[in-house]
PDB file of N, CA and C in Angstrom:
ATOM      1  N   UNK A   1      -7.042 -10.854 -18.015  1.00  0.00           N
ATOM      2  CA  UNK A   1      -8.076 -10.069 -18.641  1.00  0.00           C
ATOM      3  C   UNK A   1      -9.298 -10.042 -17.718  1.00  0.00           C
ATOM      4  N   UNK A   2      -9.692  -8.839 -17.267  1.00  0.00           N
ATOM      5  CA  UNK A   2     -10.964  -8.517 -16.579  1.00  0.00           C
ATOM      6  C   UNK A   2     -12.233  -8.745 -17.497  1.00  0.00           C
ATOM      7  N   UNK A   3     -12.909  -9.530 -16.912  1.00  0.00           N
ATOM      8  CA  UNK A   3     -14.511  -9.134 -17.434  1.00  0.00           C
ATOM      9  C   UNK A   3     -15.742  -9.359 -16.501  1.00  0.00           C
ATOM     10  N   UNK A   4     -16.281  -8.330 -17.096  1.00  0.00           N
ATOM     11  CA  UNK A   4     -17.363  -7.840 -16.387  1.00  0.00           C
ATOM     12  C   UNK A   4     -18.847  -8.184 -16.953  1.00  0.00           C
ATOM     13  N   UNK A   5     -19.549  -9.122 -16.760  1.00  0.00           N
ATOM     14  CA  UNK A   5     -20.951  -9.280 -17.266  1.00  0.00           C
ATOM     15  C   UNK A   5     -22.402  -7.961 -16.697  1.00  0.00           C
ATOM     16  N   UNK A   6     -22.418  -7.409 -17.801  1.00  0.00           N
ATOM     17  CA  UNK A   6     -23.950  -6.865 -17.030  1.00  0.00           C
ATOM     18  C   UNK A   6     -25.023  -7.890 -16.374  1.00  0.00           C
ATOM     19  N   UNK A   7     -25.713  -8.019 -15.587  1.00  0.00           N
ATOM     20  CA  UNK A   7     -26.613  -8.524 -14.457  1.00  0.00           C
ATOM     21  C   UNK A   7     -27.987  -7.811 -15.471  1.00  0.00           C
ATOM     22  N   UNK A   8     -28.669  -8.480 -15.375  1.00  0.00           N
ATOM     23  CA  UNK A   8     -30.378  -8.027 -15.358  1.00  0.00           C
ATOM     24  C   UNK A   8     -30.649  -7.402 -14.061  1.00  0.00           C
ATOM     25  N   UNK A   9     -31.468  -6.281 -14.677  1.00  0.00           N
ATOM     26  CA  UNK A   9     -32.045  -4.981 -14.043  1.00  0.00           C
ATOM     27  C   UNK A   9     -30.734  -4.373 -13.277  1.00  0.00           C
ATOM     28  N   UNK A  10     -29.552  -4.532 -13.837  1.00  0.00           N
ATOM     29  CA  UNK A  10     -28.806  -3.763 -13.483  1.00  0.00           C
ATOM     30  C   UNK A  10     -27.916  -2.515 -14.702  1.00  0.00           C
ATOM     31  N   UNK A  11     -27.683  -1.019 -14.187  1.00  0.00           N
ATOM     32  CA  UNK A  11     -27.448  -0.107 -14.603  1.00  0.00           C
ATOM     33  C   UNK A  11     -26.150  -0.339 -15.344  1.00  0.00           C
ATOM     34  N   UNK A  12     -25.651   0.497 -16.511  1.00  0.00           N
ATOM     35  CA  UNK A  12     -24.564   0.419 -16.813  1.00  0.00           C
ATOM     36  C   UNK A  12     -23.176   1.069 -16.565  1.00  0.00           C
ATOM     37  N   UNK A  13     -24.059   2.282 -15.292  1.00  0.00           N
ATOM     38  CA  UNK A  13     -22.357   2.508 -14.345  1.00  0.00           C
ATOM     39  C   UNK A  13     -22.352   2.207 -13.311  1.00  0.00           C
ATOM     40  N   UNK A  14     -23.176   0.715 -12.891  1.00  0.00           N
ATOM     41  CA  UNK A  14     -23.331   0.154 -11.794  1.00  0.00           C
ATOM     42  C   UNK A  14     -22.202  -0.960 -12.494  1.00  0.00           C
ATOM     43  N   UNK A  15     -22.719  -1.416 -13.372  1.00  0.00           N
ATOM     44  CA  UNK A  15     -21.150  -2.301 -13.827  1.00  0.00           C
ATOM     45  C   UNK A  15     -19.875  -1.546 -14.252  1.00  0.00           C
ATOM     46  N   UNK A  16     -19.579  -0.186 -14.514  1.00  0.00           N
ATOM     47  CA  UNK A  16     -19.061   0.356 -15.273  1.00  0.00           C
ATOM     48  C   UNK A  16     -18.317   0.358 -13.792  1.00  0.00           C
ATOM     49  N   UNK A  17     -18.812   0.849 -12.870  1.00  0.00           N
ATOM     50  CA  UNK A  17     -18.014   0.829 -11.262  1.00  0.00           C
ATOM     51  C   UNK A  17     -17.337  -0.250 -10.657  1.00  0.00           C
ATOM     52  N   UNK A  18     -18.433  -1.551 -11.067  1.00  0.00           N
ATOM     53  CA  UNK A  18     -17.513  -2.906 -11.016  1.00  0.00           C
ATOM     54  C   UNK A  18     -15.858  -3.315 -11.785  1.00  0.00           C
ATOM     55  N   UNK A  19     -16.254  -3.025 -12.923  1.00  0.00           N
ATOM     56  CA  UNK A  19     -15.115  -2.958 -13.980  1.00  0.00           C
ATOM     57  C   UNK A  19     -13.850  -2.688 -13.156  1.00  0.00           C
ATOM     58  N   UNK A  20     -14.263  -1.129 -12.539  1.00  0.00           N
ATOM     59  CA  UNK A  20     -13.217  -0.023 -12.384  1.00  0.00           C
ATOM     60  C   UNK A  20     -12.868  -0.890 -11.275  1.00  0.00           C
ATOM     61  N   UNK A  21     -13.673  -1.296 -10.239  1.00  0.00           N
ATOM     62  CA  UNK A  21     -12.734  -1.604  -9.030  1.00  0.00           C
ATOM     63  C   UNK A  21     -12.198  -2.731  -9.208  1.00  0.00           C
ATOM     64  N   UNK A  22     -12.654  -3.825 -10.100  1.00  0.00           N
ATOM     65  CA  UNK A  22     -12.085  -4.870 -10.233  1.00  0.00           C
ATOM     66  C   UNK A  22     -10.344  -4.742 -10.823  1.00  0.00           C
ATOM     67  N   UNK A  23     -10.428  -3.219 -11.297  1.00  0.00           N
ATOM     68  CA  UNK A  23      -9.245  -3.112 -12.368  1.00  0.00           C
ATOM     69  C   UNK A  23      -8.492  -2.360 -10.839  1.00  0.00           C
ATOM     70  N   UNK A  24      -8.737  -2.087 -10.509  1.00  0.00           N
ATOM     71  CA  UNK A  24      -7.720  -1.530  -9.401  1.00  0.00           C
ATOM     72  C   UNK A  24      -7.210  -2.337  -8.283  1.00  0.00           C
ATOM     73  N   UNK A  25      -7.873  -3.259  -7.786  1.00  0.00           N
ATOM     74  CA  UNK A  25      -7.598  -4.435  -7.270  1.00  0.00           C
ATOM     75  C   UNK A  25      -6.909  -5.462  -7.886  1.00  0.00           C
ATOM     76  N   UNK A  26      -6.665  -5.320  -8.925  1.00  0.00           N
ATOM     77  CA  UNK A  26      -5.870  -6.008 -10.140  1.00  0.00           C
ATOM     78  C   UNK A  26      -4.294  -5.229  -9.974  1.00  0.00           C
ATOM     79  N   UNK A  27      -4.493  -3.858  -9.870  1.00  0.00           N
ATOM     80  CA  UNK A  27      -3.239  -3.506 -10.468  1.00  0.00           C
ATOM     81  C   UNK A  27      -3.294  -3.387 -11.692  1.00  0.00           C
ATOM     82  N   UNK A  28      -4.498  -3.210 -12.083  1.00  0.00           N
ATOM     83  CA  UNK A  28      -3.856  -2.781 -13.381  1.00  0.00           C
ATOM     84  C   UNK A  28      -3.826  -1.340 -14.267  1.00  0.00           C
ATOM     85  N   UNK A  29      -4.539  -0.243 -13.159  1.00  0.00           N
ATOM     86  CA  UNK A  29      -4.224   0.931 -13.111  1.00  0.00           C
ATOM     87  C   UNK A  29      -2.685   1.539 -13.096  1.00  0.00           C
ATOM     88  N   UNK A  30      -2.032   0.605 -12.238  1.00  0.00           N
ATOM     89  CA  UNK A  30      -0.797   1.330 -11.623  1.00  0.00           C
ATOM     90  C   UNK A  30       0.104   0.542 -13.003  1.00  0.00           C
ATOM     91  N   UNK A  31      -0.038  -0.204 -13.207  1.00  0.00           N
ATOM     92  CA  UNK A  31       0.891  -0.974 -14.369  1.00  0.00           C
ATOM     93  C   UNK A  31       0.789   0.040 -14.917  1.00  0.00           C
ATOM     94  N   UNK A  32      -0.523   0.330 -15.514  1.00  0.00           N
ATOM     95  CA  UNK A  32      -0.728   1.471 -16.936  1.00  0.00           C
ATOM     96  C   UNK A  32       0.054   2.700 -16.765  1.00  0.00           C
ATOM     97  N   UNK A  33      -0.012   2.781 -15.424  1.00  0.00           N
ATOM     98  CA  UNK A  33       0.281   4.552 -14.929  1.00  0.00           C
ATOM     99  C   UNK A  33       2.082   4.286 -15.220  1.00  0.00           C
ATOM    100  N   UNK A  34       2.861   3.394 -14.257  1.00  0.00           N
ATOM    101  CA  UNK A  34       4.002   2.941 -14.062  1.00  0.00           C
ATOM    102  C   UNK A  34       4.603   3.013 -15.788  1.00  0.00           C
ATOM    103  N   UNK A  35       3.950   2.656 -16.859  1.00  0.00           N
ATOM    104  CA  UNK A  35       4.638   2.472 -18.403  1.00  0.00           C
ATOM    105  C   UNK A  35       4.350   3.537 -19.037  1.00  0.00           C
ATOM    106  N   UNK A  36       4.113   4.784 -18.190  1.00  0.00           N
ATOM    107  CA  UNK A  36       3.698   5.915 -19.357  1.00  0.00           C
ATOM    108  C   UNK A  36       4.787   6.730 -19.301  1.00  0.00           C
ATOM    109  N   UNK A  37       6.121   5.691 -18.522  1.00  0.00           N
ATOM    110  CA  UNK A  37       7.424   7.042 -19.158  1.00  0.00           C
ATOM    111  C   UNK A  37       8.099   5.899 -18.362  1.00  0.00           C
ATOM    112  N   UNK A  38       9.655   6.318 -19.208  1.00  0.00           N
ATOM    113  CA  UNK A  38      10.963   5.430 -19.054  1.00  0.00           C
ATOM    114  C   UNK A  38      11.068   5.487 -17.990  1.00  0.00           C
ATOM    115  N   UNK A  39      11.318   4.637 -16.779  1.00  0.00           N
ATOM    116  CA  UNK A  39      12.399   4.318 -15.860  1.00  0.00           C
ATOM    117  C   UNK A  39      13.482   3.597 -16.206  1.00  0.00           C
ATOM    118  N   UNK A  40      14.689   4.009 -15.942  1.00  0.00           N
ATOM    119  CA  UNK A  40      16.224   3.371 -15.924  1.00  0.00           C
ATOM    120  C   UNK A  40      15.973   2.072 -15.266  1.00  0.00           C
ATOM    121  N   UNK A  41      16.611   1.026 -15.539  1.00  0.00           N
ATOM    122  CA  UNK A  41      16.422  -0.304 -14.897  1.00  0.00           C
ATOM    123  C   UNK A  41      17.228  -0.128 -13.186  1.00  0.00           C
ATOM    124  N   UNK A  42      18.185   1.034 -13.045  1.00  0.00           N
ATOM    125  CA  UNK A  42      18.610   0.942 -11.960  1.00  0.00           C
ATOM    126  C   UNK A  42      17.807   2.244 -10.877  1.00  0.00           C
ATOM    127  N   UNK A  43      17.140   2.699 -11.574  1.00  0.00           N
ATOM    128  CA  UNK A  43      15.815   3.387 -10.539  1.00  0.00           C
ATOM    129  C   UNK A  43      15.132   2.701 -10.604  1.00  0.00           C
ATOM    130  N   UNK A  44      14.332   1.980 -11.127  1.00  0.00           N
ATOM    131  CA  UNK A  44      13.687   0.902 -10.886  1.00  0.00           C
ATOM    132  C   UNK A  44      14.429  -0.519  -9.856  1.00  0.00           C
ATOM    133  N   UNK A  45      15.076  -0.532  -9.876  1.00  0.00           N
ATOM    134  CA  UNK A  45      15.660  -1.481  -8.830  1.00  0.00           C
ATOM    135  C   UNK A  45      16.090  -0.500  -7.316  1.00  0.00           C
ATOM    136  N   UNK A  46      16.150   0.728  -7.439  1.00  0.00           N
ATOM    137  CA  UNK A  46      16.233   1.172  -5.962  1.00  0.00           C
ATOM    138  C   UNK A  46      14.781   1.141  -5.474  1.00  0.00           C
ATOM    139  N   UNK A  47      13.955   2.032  -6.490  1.00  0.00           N
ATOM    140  CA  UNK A  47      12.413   2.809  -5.868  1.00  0.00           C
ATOM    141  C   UNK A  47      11.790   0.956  -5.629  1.00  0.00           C
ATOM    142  N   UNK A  48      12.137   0.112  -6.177  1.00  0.00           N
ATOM    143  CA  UNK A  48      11.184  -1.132  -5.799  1.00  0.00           C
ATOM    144  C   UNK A  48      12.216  -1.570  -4.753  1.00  0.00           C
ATOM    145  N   UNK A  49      13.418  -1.419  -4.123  1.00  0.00           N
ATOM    146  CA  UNK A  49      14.354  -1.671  -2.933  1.00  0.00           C
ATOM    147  C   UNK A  49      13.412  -0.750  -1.666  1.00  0.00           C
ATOM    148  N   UNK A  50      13.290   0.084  -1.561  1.00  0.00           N
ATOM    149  CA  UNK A  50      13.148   1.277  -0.985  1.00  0.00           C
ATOM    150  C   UNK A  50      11.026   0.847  -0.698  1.00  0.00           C
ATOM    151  N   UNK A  51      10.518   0.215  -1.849  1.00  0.00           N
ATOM    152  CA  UNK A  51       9.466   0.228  -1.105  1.00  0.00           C
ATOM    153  C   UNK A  51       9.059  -1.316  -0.732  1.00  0.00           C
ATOM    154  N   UNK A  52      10.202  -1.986  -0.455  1.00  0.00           N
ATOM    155  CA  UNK A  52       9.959  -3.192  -0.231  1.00  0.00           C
ATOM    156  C   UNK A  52      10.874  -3.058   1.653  1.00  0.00           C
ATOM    157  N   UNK A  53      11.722  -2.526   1.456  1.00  0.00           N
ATOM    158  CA  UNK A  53      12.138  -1.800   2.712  1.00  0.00           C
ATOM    159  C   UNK A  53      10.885  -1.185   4.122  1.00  0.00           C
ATOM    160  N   UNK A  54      10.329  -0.521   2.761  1.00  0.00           N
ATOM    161  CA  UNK A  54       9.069   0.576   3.470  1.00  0.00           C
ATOM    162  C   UNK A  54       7.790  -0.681   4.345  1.00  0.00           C
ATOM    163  N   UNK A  55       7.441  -1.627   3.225  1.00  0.00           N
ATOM    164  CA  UNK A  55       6.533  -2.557   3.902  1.00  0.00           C
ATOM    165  C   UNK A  55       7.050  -3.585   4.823  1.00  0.00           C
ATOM    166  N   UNK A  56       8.341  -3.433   5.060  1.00  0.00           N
ATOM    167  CA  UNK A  56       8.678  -4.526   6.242  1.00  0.00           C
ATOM    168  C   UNK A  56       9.057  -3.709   7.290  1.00  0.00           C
ATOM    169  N   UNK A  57       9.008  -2.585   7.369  1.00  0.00           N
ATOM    170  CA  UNK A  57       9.358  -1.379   8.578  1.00  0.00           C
ATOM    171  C   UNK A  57       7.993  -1.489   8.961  1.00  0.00           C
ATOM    172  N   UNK A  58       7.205  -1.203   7.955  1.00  0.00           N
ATOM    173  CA  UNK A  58       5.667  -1.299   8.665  1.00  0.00           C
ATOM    174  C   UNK A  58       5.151  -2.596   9.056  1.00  0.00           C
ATOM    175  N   UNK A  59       5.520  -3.427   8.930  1.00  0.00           N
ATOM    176  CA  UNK A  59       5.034  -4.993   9.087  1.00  0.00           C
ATOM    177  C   UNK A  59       5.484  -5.167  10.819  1.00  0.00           C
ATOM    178  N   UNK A  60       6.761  -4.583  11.205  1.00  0.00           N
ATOM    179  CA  UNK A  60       7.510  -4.436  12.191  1.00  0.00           C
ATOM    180  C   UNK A  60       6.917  -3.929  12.751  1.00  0.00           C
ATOM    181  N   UNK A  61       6.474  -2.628  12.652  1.00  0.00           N
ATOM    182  CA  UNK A  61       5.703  -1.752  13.762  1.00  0.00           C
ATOM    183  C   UNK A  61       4.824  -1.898  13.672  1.00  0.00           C
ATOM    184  N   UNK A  62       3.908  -2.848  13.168  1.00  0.00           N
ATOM    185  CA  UNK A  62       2.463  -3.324  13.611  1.00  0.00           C
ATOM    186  C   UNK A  62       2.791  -4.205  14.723  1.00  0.00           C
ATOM    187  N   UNK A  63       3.904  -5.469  14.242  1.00  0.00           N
ATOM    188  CA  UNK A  63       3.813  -6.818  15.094  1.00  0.00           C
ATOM    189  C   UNK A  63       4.355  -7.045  16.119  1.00  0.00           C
ATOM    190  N   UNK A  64       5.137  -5.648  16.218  1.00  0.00           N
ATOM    191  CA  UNK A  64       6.261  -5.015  17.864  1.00  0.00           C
ATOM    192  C   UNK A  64       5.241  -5.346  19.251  1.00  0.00           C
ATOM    193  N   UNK A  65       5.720  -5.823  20.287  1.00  0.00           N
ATOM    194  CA  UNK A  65       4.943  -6.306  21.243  1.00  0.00           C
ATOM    195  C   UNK A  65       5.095  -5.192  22.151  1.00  0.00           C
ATOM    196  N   UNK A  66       6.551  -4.362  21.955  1.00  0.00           N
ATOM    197  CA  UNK A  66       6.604  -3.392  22.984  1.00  0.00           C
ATOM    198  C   UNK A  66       6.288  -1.931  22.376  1.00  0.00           C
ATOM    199  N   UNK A  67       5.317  -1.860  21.415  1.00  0.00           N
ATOM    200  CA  UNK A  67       5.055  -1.019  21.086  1.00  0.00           C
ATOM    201  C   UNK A  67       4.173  -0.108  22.008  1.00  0.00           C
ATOM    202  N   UNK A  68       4.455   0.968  21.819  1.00  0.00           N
ATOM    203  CA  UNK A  68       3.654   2.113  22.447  1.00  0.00           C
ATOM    204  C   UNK A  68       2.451   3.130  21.901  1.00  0.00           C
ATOM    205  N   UNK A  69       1.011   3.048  22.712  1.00  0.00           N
ATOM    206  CA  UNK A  69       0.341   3.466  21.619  1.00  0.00           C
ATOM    207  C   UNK A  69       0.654   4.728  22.017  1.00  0.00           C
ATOM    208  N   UNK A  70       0.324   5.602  21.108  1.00  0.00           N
ATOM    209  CA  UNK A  70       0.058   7.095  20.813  1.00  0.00           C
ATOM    210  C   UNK A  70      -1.188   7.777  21.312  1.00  0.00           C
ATOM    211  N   UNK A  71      -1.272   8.316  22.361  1.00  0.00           N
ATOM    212  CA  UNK A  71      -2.260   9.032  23.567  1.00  0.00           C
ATOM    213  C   UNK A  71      -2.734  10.295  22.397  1.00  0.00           C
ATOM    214  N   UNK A  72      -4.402  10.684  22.751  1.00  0.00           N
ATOM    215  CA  UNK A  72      -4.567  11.720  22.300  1.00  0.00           C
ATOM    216  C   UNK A  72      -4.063  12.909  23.258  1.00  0.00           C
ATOM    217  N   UNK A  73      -3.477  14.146  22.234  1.00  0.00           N
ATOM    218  CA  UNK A  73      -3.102  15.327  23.539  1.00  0.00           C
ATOM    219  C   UNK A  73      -4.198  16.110  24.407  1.00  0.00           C
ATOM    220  N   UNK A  74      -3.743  16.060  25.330  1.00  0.00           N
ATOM    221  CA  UNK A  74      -5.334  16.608  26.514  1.00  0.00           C
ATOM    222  C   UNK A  74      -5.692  15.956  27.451  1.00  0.00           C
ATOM    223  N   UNK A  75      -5.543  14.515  27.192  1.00  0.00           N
ATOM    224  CA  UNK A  75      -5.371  13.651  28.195  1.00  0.00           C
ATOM    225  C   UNK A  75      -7.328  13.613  28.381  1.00  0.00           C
ATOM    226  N   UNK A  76      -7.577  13.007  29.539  1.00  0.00           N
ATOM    227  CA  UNK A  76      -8.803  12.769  29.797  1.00  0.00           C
ATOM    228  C   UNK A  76      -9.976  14.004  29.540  1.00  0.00           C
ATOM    229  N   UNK A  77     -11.277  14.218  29.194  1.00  0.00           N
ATOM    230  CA  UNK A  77     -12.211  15.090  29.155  1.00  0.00           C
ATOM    231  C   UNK A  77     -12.473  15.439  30.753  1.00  0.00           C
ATOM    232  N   UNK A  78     -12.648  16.569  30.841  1.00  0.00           N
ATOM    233  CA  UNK A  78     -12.983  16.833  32.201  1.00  0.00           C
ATOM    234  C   UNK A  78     -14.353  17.625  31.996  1.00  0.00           C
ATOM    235  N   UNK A  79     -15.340  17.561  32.512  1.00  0.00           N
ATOM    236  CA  UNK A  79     -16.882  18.379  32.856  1.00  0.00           C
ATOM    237  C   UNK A  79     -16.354  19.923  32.580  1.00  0.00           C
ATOM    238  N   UNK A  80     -17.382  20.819  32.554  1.00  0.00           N
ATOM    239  CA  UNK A  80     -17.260  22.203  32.305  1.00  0.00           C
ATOM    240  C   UNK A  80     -18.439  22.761  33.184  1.00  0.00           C
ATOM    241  N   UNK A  81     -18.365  21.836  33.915  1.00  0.00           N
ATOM    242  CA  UNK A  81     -19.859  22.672  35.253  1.00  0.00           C
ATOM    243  C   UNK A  81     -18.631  23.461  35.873  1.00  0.00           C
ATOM    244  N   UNK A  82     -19.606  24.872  35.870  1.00  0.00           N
ATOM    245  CA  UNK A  82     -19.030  26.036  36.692  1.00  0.00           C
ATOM    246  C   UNK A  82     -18.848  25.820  38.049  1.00  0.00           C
ATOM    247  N   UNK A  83     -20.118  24.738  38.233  1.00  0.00           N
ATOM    248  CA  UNK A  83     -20.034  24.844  40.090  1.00  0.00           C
ATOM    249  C   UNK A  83     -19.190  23.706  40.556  1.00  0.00           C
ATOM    250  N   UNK A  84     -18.836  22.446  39.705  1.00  0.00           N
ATOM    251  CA  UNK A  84     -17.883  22.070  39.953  1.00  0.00           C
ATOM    252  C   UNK A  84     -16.513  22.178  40.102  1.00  0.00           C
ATOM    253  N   UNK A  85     -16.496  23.237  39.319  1.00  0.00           N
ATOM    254  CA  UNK A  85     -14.722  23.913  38.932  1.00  0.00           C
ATOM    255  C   UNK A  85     -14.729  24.770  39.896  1.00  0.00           C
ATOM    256  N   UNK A  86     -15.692  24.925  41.009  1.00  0.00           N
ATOM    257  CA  UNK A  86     -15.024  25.754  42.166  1.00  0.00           C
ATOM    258  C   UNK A  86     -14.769  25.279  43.569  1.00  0.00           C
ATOM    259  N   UNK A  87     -15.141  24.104  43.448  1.00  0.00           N
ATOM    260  CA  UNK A  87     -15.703  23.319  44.098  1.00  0.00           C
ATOM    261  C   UNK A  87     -16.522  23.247  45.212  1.00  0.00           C
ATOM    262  N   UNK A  88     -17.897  23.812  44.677  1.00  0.00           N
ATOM    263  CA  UNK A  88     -18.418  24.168  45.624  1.00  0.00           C
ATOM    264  C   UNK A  88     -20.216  22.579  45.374  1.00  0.00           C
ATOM    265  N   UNK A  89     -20.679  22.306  46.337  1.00  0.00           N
ATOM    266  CA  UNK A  89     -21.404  21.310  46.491  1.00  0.00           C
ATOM    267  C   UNK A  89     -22.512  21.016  45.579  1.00  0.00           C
ATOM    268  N   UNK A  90     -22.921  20.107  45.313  1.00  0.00           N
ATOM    269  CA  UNK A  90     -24.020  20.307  44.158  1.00  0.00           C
ATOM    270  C   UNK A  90     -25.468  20.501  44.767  1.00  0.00           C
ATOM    271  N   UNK A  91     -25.421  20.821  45.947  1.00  0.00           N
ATOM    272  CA  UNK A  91     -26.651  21.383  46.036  1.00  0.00           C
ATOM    273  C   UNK A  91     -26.217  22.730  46.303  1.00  0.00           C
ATOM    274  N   UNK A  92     -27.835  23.211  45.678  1.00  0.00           N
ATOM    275  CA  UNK A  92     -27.979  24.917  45.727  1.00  0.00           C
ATOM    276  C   UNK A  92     -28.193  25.646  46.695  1.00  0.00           C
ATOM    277  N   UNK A  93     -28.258  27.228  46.651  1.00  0.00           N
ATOM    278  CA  UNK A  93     -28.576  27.712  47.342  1.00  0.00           C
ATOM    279  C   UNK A  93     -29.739  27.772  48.744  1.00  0.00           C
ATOM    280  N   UNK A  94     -30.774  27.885  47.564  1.00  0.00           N
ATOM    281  CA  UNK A  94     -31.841  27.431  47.624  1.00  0.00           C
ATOM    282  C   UNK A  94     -32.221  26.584  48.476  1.00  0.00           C
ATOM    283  N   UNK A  95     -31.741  25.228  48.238  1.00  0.00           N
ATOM    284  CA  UNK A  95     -31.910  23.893  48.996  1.00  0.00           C
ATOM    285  C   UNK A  95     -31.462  23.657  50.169  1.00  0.00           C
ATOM    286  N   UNK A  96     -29.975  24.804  50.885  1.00  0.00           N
ATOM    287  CA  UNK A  96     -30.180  24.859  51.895  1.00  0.00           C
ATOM    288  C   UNK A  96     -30.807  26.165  52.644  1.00  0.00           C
ATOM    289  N   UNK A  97     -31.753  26.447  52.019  1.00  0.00           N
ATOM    290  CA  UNK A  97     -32.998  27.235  52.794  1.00  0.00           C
ATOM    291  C   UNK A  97     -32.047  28.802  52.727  1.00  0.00           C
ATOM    292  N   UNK A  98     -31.116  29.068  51.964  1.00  0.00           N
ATOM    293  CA  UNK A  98     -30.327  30.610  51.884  1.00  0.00           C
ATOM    294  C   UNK A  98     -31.358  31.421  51.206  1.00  0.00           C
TER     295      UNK A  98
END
């Protein structure tokens, strides 16, 4: 059983928010949600097979040593100076007396 004390000088959907997260960190959202219609005892024994499966595939590919990370596509940023992309010197015209 969750409970939640109001605090002095504190609001009542400042606790009303506490409540809520305390209840979701509980599990006890998903219980509620999970009993609002029949599951067969043998779908219930695959879908809880299947996601107990799911968190040790992922447990795996976190703790894989030869894992490979995933590159963004594009590869490195490159500049967008015009006068570099032709490659022409960074000094100006100008500067050599043209």
């Amino acid at each position: 059983m969750i409970k939640v004390a109001v605090r002095s000088n504190e609001s009542l959907e400042a606790a009303l928010r506490r409540f809520k997260r305390q209840c979701n960190y509980s599990g006890i959202f998903r219980l509620a949600k999970a009993n609002t219609w029949h599951e067969k005892r043998s779908d219930k024994r695959r879908r809880e097979r299947r996601e107990r499966l799911r968190t040790i595939q992922k447990a795996t590919r976190k703790n894989d040593p030869n894992r490979k990370r995933r590159r963004r596509p594009g590869g490195p940023r490159r500049s967008t100076s015009s006068s570099s992309s032709r490659g022409e010197s960074a000094m100006s015209y100008n500067a050599l007396g043209r």
